[in-house]
Protein backbone atom coordinates (compact mmCIF):
# COMPACT_ATOMS: atom_id res chain seq x y z
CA UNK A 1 -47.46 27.45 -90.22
CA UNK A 2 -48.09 29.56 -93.28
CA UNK A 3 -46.54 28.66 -96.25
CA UNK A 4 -44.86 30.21 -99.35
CA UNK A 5 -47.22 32.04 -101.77
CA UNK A 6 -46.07 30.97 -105.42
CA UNK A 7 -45.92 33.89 -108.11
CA UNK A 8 -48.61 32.49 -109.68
CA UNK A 9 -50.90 32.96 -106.66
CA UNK A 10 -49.42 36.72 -106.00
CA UNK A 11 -50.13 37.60 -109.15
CA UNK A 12 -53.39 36.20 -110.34
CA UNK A 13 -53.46 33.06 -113.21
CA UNK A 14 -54.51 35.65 -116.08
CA UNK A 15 -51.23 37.68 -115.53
CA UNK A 16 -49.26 33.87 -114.50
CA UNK A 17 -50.30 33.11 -118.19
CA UNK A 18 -49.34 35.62 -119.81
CA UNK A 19 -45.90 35.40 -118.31
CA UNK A 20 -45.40 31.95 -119.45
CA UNK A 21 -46.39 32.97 -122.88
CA UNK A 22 -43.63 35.57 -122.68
CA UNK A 23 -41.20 33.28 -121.77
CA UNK A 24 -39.43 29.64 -123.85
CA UNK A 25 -40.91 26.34 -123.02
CA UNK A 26 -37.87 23.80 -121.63
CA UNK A 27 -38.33 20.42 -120.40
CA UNK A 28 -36.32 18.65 -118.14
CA UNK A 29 -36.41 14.67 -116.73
CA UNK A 30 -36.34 13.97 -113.51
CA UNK A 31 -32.88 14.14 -111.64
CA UNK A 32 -31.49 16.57 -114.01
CA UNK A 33 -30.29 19.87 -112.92
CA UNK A 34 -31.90 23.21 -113.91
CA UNK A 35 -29.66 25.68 -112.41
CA UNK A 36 -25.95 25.18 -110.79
CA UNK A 37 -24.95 27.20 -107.94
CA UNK A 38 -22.10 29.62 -108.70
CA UNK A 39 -23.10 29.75 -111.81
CA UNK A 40 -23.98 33.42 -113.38
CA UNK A 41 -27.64 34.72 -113.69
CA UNK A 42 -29.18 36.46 -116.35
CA UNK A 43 -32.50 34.57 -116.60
CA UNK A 44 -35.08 32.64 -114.69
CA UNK A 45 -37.58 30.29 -115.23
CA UNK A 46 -41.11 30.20 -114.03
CA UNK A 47 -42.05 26.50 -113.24
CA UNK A 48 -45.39 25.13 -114.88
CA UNK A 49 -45.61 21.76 -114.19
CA UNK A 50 -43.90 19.29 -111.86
CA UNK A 51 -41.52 19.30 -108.16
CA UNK A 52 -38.18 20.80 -108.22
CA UNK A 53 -35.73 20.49 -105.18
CA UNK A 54 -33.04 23.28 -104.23
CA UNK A 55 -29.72 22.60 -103.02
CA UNK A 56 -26.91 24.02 -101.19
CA UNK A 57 -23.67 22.80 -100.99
CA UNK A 58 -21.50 22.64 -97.60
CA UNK A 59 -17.80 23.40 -96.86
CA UNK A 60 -17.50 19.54 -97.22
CA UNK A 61 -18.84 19.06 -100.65
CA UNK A 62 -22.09 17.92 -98.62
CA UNK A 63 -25.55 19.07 -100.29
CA UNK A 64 -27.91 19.61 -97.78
CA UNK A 65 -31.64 20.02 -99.06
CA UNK A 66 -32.84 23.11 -98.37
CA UNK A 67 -36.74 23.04 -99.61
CA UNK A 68 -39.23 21.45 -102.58
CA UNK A 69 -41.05 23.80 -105.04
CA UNK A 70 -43.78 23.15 -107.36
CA UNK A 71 -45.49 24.65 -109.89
CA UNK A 72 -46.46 28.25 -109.67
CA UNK A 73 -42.95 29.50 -108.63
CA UNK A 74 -40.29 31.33 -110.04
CA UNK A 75 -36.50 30.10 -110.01
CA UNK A 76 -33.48 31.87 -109.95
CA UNK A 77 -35.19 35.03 -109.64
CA UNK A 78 -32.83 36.19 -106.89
CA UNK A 79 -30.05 35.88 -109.23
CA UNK A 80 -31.51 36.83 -112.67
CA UNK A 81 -29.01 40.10 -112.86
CA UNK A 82 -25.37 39.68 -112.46
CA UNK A 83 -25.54 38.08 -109.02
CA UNK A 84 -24.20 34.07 -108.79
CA UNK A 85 -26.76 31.18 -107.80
CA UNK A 86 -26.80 30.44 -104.62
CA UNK A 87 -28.48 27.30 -104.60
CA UNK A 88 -28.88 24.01 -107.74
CA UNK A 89 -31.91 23.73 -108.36
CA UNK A 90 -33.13 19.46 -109.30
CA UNK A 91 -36.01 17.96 -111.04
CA UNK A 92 -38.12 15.67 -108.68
CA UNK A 93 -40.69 14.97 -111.43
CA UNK A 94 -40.43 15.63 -115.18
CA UNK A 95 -40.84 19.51 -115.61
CA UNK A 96 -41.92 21.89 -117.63
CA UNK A 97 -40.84 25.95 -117.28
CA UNK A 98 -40.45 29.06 -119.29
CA UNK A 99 -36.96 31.03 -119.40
CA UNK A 100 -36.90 34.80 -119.67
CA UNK A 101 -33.89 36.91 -119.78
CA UNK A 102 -34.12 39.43 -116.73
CA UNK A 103 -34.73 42.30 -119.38
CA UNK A 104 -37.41 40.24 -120.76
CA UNK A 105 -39.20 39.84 -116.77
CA UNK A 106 -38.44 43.03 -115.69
CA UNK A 107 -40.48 44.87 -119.06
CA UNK A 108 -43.10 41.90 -117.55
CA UNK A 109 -43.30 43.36 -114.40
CA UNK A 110 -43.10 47.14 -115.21
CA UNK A 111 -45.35 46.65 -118.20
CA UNK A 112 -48.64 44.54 -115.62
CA UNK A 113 -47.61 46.47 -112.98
CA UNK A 114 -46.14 43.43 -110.56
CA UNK A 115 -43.85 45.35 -108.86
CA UNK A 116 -45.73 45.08 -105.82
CA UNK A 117 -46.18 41.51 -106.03
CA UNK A 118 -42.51 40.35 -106.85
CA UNK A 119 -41.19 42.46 -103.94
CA UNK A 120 -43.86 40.43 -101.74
CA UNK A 121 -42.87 37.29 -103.39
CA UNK A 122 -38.76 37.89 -102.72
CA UNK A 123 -39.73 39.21 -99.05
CA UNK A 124 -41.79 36.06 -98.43
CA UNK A 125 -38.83 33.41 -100.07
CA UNK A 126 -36.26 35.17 -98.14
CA UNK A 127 -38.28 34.37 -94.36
CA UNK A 128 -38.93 30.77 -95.93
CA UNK A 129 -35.34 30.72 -95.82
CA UNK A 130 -34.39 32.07 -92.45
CA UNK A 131 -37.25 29.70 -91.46
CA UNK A 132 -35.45 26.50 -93.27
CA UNK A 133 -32.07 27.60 -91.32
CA UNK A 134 -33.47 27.75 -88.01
CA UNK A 135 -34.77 24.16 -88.52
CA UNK A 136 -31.49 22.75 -89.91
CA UNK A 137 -29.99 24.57 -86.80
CA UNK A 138 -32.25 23.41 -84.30
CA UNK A 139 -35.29 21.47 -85.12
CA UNK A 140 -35.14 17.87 -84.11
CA UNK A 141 -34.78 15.25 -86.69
CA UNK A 142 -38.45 14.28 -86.46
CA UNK A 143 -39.58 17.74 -87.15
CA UNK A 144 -37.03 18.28 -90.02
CA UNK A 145 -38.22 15.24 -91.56
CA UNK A 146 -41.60 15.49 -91.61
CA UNK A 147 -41.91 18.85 -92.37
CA UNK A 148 -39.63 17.84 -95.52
CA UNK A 149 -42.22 15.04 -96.20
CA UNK A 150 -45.00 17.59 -95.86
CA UNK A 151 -43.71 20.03 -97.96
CA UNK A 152 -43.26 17.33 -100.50
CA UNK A 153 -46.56 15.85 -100.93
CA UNK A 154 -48.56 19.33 -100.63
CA UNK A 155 -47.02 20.45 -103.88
CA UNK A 156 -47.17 17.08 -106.00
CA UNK A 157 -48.55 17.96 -109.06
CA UNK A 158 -52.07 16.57 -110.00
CA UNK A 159 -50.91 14.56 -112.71
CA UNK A 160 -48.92 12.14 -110.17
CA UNK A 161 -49.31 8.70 -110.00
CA UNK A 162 -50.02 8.54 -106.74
CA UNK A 163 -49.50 12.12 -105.00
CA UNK A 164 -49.09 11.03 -101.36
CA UNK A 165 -45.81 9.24 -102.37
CA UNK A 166 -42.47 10.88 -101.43
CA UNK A 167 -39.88 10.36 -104.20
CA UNK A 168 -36.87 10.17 -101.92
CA UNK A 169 -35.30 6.94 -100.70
CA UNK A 170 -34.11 6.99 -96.46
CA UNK A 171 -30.72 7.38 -97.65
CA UNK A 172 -31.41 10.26 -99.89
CA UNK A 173 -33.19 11.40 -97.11
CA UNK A 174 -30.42 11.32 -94.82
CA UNK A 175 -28.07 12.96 -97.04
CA UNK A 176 -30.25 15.78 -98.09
CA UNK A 177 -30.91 16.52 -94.69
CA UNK A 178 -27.58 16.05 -92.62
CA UNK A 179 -28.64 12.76 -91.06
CA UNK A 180 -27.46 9.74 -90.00
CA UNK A 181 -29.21 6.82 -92.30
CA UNK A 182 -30.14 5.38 -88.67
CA UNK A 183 -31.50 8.45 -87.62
CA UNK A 184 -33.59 8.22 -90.56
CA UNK A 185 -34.67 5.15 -90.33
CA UNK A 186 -35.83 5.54 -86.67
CA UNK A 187 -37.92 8.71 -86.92
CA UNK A 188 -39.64 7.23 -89.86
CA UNK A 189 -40.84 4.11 -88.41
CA UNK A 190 -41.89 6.77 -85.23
CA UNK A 191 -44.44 8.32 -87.98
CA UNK A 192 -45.23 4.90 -89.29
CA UNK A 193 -46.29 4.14 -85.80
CA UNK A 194 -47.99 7.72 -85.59
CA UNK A 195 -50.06 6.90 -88.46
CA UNK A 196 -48.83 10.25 -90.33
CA UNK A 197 -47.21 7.53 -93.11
CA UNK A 198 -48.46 3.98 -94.08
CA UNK A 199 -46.93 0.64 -93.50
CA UNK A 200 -44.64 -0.58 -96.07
CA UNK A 201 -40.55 0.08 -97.61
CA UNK A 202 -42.05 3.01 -99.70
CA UNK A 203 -42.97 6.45 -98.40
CA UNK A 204 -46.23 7.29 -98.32
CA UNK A 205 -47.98 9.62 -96.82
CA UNK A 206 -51.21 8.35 -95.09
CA UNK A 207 -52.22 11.46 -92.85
CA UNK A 208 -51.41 15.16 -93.93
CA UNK A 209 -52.88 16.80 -90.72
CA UNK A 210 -50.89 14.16 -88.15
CA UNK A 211 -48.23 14.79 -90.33
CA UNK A 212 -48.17 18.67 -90.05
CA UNK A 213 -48.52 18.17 -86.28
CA UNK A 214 -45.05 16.05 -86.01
CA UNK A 215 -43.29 19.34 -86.98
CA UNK A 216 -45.98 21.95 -85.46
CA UNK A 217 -45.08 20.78 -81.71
């Protein structure tokens, strides 16, 4: 499976640098939201430090989880003119990232000569997506969840505790991902057994190639 270049890696750490110098430093705690969907663009922030998770909500008031992003990625890019957000965007960890107005990242772009590079980044995002939908649609729940679990750990910042940890509970879990809590539970102790995740109430991932291979089958 290839995975989701971040900005940062598309455009080279000298120009990521200078982008964050561009932009305003804001903090945020974990659980605290960054960006609301429906609400209006007009900036975006490019994520330094730390896990975010992006949400969707359902016709049912349901928010389904629809991927984890770390460090290196812009958010709310899609949006940064007059468009609406079309996801809310959580802390996982406590995060760091730099707001710019979209006149402020657009002189960015023109001025390093990105152009290029953001179109790649959007192009890539927007197959992540499509990618994400298909496995809501249609992936098992084993494959959903471990690639979720996957995804998690792989972009843990190095300043983690313990980075093999996943910092969502089986019920979160279930929510985030349409389940039922039993469903959850069962595919969980199935990559327990696997070895992809140790023993134990906490999740915590033992194996990163057996657990790629749970949602690469």
């Amino acid at each position: 499976m290839s995975s989701l270049h971040t900005f940062e890696d598309l455009v080279g750490r000298s120009a990521w640098e200078r982008l964050l110098t561009a932009g305003t430093l804001r903090s945020y705690r974990p659980g605290q939201t960054i960006l609301r969907q429906g609400d209006p663009g007009g900036f975006l922030l490019a994520l330094n430090h730390g896990r975010v998770k992006l949400l969707a909500s359902a016709e049912d008031g349901a928010q389904l989880l629809l991927t984890v992003r770390g460090a290196g990625q812009l958010l709310g890019e899609l949006a940064a003119g007059a468009g609406q957000r079309t996801a809310t965007v959580e802390a996982l960890d406590r995060c760091t990232a730099h707001y710019l107005s979209t006149a402020q990242f657009e002189r960015f772009v023109a001025k390093n000569g990105l152009a290029q590079e953001f179109s790649r980044y959007v192009v890539e995002k927007f197959n992540q997506a499509v990618s994400r939908q298909v496995d809501l649609a249609h992936r098992s729940a084993l494959r959903r969840i471990a690639r979720l679990l996957h995804d998690t750990v792989v972009v843990a910042p190095a300043t983690a505790a313990n980075r093999m940890r996943v910092p969502f509970t089986q019920e979160e879990l279930a929510g985030s991902l349409g389940l039922a809590r039993s469903t959850v539970a069962d595919q969980l102790t199935n990559l327990r057994a696997s070895g992809a995740l140790t023993p134990g109430p906490q999740l915590v991932v033992a194996d990163l190639e057996l657990l790629a291979r749970a949602f690469q089958v």
